[in-house]
Structure formats: C-alpha cells, structure tokens
C-alpha atoms as a PDB file:
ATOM      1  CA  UNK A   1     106.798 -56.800  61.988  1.00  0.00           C
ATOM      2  CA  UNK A   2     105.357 -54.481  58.947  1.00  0.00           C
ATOM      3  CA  UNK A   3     108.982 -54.173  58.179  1.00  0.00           C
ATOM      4  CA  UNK A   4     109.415 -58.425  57.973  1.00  0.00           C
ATOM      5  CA  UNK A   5     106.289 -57.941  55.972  1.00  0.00           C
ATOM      6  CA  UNK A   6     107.396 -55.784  53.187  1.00  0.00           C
ATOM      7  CA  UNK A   7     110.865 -57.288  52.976  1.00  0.00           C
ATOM      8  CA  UNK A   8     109.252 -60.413  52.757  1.00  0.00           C
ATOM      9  CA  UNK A   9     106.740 -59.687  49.995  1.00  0.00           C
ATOM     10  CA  UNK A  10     110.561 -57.978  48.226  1.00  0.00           C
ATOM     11  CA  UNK A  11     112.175 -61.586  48.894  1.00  0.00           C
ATOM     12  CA  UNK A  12     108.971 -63.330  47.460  1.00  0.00           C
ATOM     13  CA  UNK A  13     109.293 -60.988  43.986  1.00  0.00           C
ATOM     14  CA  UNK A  14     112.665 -61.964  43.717  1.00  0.00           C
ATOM     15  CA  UNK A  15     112.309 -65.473  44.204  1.00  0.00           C
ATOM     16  CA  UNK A  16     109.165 -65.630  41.658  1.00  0.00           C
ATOM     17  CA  UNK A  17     111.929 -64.512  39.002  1.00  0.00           C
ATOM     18  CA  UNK A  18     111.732 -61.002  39.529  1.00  0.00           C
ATOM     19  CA  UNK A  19     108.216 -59.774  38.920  1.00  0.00           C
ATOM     20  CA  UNK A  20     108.912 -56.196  40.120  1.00  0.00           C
ATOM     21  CA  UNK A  21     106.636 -56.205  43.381  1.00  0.00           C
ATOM     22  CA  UNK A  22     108.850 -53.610  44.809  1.00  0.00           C
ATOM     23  CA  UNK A  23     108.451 -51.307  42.364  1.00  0.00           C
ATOM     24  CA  UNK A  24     104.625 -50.742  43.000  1.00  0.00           C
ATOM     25  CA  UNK A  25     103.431 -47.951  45.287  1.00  0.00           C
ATOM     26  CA  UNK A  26     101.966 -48.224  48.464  1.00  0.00           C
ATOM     27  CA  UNK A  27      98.353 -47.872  46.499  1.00  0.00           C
ATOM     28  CA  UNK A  28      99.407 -49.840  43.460  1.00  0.00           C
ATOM     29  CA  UNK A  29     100.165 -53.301  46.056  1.00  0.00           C
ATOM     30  CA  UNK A  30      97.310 -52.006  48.043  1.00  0.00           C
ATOM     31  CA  UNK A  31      94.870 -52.445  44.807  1.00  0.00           C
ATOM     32  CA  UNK A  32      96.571 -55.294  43.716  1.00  0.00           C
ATOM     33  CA  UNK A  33      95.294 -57.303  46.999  1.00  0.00           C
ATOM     34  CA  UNK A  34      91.941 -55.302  46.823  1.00  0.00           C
ATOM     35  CA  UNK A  35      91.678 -56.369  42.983  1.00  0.00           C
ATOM     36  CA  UNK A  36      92.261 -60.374  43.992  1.00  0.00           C
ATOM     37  CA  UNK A  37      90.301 -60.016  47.061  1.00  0.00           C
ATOM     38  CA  UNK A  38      87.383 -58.925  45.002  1.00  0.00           C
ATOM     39  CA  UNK A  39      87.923 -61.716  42.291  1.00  0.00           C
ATOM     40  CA  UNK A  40      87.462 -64.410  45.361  1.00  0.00           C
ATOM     41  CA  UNK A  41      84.460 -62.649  47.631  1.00  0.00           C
ATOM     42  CA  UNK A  42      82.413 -62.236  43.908  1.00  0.00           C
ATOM     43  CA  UNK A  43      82.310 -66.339  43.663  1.00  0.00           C
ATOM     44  CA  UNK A  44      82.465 -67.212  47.370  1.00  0.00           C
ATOM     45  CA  UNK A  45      81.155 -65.991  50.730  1.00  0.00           C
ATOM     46  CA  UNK A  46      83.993 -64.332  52.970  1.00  0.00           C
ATOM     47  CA  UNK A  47      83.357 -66.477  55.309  1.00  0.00           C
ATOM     48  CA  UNK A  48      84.856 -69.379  53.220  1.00  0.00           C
ATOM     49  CA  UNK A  49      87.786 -67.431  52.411  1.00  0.00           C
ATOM     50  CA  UNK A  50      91.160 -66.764  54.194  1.00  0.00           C
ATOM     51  CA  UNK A  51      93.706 -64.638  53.924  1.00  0.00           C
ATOM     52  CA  UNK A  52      96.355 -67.211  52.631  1.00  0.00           C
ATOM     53  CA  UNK A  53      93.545 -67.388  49.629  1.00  0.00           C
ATOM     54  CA  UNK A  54      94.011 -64.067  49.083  1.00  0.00           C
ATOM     55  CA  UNK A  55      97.650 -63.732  49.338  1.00  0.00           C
ATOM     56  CA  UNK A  56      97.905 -66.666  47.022  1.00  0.00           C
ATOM     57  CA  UNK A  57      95.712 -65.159  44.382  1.00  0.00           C
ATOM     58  CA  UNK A  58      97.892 -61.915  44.730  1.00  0.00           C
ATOM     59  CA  UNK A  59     101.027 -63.249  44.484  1.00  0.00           C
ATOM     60  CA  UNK A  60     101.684 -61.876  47.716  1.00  0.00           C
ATOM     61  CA  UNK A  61     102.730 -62.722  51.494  1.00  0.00           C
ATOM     62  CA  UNK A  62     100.653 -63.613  54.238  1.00  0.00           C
ATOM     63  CA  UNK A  63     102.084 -61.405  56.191  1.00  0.00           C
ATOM     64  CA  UNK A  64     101.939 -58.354  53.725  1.00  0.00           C
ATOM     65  CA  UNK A  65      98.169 -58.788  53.682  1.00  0.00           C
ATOM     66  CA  UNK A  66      97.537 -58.173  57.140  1.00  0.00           C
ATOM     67  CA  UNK A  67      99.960 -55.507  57.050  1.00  0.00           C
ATOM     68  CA  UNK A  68      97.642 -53.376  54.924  1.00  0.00           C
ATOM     69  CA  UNK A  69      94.956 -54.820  56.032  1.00  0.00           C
ATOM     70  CA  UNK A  70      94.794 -56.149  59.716  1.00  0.00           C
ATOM     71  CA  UNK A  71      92.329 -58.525  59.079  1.00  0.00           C
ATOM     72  CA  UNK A  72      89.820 -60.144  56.923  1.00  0.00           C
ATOM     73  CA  UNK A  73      87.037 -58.009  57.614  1.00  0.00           C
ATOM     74  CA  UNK A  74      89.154 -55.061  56.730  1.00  0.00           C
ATOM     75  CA  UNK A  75      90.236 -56.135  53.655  1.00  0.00           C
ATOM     76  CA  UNK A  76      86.560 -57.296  52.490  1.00  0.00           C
ATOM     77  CA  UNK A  77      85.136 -54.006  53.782  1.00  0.00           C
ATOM     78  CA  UNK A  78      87.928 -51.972  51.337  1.00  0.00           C
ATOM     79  CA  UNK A  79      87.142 -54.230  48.417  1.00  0.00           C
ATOM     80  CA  UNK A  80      83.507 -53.339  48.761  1.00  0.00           C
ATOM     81  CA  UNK A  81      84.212 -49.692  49.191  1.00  0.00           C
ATOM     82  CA  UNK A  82      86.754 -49.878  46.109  1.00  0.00           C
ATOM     83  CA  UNK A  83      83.825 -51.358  44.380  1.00  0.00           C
ATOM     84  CA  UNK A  84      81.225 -48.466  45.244  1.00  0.00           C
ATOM     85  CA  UNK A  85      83.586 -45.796  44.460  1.00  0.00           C
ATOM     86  CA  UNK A  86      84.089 -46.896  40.630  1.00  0.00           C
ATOM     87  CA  UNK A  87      80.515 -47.229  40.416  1.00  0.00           C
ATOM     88  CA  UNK A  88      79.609 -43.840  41.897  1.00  0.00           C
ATOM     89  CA  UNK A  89      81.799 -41.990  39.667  1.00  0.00           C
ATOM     90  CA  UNK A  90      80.298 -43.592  37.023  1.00  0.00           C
ATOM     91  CA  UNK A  91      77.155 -42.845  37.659  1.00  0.00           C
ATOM     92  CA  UNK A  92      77.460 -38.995  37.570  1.00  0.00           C
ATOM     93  CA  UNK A  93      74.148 -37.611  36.049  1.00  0.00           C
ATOM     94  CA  UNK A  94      73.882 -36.433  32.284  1.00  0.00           C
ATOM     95  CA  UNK A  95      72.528 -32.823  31.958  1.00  0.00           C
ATOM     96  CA  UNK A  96      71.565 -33.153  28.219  1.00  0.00           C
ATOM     97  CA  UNK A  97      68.583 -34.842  26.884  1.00  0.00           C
ATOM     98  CA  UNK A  98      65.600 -36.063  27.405  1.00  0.00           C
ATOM     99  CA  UNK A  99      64.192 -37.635  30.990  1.00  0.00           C
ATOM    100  CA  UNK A 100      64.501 -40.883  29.641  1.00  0.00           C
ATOM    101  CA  UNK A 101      67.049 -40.737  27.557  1.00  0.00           C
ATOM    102  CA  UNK A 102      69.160 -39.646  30.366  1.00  0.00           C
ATOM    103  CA  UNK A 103      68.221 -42.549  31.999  1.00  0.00           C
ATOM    104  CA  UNK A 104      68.926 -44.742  29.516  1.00  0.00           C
ATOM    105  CA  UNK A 105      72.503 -43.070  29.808  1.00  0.00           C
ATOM    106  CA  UNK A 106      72.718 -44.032  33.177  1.00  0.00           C
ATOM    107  CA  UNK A 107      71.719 -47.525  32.578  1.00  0.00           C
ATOM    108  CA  UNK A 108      74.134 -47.747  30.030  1.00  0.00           C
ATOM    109  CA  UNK A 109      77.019 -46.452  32.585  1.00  0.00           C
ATOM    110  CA  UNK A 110      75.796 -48.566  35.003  1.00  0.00           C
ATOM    111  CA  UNK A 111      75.986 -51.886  33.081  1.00  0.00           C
ATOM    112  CA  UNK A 112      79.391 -50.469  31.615  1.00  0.00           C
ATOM    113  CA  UNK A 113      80.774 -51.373  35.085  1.00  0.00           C
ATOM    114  CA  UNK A 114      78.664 -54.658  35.228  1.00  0.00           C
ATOM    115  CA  UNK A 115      80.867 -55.752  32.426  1.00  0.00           C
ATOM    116  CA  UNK A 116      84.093 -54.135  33.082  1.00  0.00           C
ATOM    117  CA  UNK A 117      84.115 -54.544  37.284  1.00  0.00           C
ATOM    118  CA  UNK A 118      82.131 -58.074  36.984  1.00  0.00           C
ATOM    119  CA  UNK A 119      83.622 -59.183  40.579  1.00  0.00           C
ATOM    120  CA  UNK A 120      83.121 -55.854  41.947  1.00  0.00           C
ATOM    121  CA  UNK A 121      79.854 -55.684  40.986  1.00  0.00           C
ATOM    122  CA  UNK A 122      79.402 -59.447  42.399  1.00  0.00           C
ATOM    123  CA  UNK A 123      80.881 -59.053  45.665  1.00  0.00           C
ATOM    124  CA  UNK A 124      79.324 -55.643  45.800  1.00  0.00           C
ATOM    125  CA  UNK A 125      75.510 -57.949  45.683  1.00  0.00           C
ATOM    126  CA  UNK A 126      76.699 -61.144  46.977  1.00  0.00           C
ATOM    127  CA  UNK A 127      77.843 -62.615  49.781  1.00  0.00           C
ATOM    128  CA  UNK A 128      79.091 -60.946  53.335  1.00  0.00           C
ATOM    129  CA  UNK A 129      77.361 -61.163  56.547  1.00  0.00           C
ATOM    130  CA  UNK A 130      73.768 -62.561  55.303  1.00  0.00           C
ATOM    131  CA  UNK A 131      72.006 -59.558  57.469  1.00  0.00           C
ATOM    132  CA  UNK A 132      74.380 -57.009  55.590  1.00  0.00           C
ATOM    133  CA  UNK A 133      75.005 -55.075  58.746  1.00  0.00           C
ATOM    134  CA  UNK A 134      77.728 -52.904  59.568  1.00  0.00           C
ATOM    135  CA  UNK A 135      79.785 -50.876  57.604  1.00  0.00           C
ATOM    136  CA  UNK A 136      79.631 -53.696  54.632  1.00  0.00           C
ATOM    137  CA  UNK A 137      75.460 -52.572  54.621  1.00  0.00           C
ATOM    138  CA  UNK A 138      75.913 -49.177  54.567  1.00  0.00           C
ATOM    139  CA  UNK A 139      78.086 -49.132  51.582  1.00  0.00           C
ATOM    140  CA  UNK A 140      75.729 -51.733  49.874  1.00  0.00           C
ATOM    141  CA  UNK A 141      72.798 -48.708  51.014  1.00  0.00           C
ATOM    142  CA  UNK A 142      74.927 -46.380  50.021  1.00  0.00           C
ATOM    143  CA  UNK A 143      75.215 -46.990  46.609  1.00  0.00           C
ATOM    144  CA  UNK A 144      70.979 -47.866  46.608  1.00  0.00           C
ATOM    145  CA  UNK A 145      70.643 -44.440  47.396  1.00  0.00           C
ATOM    146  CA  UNK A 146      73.104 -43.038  44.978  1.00  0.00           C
ATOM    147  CA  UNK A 147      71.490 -45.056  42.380  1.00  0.00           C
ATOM    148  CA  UNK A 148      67.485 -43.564  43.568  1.00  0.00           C
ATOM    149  CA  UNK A 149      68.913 -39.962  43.394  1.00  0.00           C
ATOM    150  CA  UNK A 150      70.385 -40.231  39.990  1.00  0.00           C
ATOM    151  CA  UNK A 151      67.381 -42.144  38.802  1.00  0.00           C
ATOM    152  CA  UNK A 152      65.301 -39.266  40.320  1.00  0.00           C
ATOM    153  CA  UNK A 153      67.800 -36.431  38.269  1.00  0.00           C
ATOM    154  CA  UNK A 154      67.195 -38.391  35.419  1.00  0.00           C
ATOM    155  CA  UNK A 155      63.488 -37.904  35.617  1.00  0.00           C
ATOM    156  CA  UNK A 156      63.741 -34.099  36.775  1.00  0.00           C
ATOM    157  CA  UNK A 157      62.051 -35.141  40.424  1.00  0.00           C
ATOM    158  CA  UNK A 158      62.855 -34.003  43.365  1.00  0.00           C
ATOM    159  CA  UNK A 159      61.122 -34.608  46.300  1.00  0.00           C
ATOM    160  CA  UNK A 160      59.128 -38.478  44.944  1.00  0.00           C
ATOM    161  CA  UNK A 161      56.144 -39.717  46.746  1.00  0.00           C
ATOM    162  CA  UNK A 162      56.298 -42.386  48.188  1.00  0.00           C
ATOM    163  CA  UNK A 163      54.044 -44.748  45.681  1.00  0.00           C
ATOM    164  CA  UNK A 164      56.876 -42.976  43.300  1.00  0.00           C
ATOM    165  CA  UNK A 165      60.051 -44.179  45.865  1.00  0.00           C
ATOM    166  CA  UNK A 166      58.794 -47.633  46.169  1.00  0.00           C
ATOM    167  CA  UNK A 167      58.233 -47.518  42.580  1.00  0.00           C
ATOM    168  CA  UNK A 168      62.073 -47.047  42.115  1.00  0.00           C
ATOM    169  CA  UNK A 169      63.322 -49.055  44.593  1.00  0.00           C
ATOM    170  CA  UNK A 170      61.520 -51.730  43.180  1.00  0.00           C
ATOM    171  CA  UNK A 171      62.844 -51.087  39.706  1.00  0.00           C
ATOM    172  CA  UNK A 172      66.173 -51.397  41.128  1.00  0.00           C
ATOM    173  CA  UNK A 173      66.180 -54.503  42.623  1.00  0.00           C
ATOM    174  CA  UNK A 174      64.795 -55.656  39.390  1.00  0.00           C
ATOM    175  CA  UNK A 175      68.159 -53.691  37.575  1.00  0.00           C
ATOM    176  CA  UNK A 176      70.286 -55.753  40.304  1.00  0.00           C
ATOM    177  CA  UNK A 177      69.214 -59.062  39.415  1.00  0.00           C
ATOM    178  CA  UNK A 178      69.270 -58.162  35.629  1.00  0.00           C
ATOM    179  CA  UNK A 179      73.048 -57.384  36.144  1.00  0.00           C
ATOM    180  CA  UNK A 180      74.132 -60.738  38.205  1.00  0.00           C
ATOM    181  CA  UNK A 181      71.590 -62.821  35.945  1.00  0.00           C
ATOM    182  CA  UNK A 182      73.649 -61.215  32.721  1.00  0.00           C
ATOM    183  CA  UNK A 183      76.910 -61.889  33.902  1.00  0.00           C
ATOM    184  CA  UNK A 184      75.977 -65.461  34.857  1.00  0.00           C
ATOM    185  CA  UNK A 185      74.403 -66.163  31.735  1.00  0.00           C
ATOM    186  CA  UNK A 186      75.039 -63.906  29.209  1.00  0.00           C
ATOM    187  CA  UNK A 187      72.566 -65.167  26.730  1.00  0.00           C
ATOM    188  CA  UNK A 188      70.902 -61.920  25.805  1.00  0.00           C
ATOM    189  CA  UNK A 189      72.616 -59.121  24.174  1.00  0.00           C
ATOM    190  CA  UNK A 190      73.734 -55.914  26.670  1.00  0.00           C
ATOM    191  CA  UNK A 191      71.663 -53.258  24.678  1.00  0.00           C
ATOM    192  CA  UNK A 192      68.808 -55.356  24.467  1.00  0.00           C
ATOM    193  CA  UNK A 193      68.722 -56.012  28.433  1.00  0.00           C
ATOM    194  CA  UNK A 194      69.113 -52.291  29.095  1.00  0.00           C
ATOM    195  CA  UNK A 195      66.109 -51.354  26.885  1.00  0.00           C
ATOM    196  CA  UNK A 196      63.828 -54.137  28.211  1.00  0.00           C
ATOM    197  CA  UNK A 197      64.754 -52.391  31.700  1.00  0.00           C
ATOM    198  CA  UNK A 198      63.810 -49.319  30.554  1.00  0.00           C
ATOM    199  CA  UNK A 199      60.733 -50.378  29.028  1.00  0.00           C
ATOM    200  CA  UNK A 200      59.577 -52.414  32.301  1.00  0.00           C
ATOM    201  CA  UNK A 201      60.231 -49.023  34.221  1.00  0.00           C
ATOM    202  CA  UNK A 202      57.863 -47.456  31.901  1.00  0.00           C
ATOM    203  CA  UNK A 203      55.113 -49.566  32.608  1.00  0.00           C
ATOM    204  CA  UNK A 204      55.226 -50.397  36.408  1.00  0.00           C
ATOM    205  CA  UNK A 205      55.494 -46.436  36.167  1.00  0.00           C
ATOM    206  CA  UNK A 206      52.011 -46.586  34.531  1.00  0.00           C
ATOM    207  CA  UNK A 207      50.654 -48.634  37.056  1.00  0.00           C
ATOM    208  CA  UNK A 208      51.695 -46.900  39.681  1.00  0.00           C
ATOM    209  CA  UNK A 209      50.363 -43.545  38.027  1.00  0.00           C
ATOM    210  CA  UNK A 210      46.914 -45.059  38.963  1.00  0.00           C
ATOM    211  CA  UNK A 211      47.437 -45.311  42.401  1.00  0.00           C
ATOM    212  CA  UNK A 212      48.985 -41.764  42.832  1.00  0.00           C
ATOM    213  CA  UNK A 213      48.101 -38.888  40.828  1.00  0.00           C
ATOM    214  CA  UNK A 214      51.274 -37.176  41.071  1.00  0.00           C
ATOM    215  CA  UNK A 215      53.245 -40.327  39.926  1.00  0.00           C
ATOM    216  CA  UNK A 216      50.852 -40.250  37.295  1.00  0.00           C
ATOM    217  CA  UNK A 217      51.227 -36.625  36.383  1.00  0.00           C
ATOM    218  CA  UNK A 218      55.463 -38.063  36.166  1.00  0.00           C
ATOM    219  CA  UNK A 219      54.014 -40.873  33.658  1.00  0.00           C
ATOM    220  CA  UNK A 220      52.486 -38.349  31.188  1.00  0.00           C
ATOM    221  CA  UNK A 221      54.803 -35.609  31.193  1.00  0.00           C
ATOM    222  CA  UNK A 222      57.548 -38.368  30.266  1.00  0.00           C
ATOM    223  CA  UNK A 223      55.382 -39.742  27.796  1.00  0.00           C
ATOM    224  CA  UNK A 224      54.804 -36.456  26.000  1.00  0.00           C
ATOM    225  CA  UNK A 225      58.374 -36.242  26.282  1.00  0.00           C
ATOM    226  CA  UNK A 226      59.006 -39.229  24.530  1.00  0.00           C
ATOM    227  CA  UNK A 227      56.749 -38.444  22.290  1.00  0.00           C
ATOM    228  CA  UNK A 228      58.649 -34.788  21.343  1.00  0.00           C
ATOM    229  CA  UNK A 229      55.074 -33.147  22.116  1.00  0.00           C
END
C-alpha cells in the first residue's frame, strides 16, 4: 500500500505538469506536508481539518499523507514538534552582555520566529485538544520551560523563588499573547513591542521585589546594571 502511495503521489507530479515531487527526499516531502499542515492547524482547530485538506494544500495524495503519517493526530503532533524545534534552536542563550540586554536578545530571537514561522508559532498556541493533554501539551510545556530557563540565563539566576517563577511565567504568557496579538494586527512596530515587553518585565519585577526580598535583591542588581554602576 506505501508503495501505491508513493507511486501515486509520482503519477500526481506528472500529471500536475511535472512539478518534480519525485525528486524530493524522504524529509524534503515529509516537511512539505508538515509545512501545509502547519499553515491549516495555525487558522483552524484540527478538529475541523482532514487529511484530504492537507493533502490538497500540499499538492499531495491522500494516500501519501497517511503513509508518513498514519493519521491525523500524527501528523498534527509532528507539525507541533517541527514548530518547537525551530524555536528552541533559536532561542540558544547569548553569553555577552548585560542581564538585560541579553534578554532583550532573546526577545528579539524569539519574535524573529514570530515573524518568520507565523503558522508555527500559531498552531504552536492555538488550537488542539482544548485541555492540551498528551504529547501535543508536553511539547506546548516544553517549550514554556525552555523559554523560563533561558529567561533565567539571561538574568544570571539559577535556582528562582518562587514569587520570582510566577513572576516569569506570568511575563510569558503576557510575551505569548503579544506575539499572536502582533501577527493578527500588526499595528505597532516589532522593536517597539519587544521593548514595551521588556519594560513591563521590569516593573512587575519591581513589584514583585516587594513581596520577596531576594526577587528584590534580582531588581536592584539589574538596575545597577542598567545603570553601568
């Protein structure tokens, strides 16, 4: 049957006037599908989407998708994982610089795959099972986590406490909306969205700094920082 499949997908290319399907790898088709997968599950839940939509939007067979696939749920749990990986590598910590301006690095890498991976990024946030369980939640947690222990390299802390973690977490969320509310609307310049983040981390920082001294101890030491004292 996987060999119908692939011959198939090789009559398709032909047919479509010769596109060169069968001169992609195995990976090359395999991203392909992820790619248009990805493009559909970042403006619709999965659950409204088949894999005839997806094959379509590939240029693909039926057939060919569930030969790589098996399933639905197996090609929506790759896309997300495609998705995650680009982002993690992006977000590899700077070593240079300041605390914050390492973050602002970060945020700066971070919103460079907003813009560039704008369906990966959606799907990554949207849609899926609505209690995000499963393997499609713990790549979604996953990447939460990467994101908290880069934020916490970037501010030279190791072990937070937790008025610091919730802190963070918080902050995040707020960084996640940012991004889907940016690509959505796009009606405030990129650099100016990633310093008003930075600047609102700042100060819910300082709040929190007076409900835990050692968050508080973070606040000044970054301020000094800042400051070049």
């Amino acid at each position: 049957m996987a060999d119908r499949a692939v011959a198939g997908d090789k009559t398709q290319g032909r047919q479509s006037g010769g596109r060169g399907r069968r001169r992609l790898s195995v990976d090359e088709r395999r991203e392909e599908l992820i790619d248009a997968a990805l493009q559909l599950f970042s403006a619709r839940s999965p659950e409204d989407i088949s894999i005839d939509d997806v094959a379509a939007a590939a240029g693909a067979s039926r057939a060919l998708v569930y030969h790589y696939f098996g399933g639905k749920y197996e090609l929506y749990i790759a896309a997300l994982g495609s998705a995650a990986k680009k982002l993690s590598v992006l977000l590899e910590p700077p070593t240079e610089g300041k605390p914050l301006d390492r973050l602002r690095i970060s945020l700066k890498r971070y919103f460079d795959f907003v813009e560039s991976h704008a369906a990966g990024y959606t799907a990554l946030l949207r849609g899926g099972p609505a209690d995000r369980s499963g393997e499609a939640g713990e790549i979604v947690d996953g990447i939460r986590r990467l994101l908290l222990d880069r934020i916490l390299h970037s501010l030279d802390v190791g072990d937070p406490p937790p008025v610091l973690r919730i802190t963070l977490r918080s902050w995040m969320a707020v960084v996640e909306t940012a991004g889907l509310d940016w690509l959505e609307n796009r009606d405030i310049p990129r650099a100016d969205l990633e310093r008003l983040l930075v600047d609102q981390l700042v100060a819910i920082m300082q709040t929190a700094g007076r409900h835990d001294s050692g968050t508080g101890a973070l606040f000044d030491r970054l301020a000094q920082e800042e400051l070049g004292k």
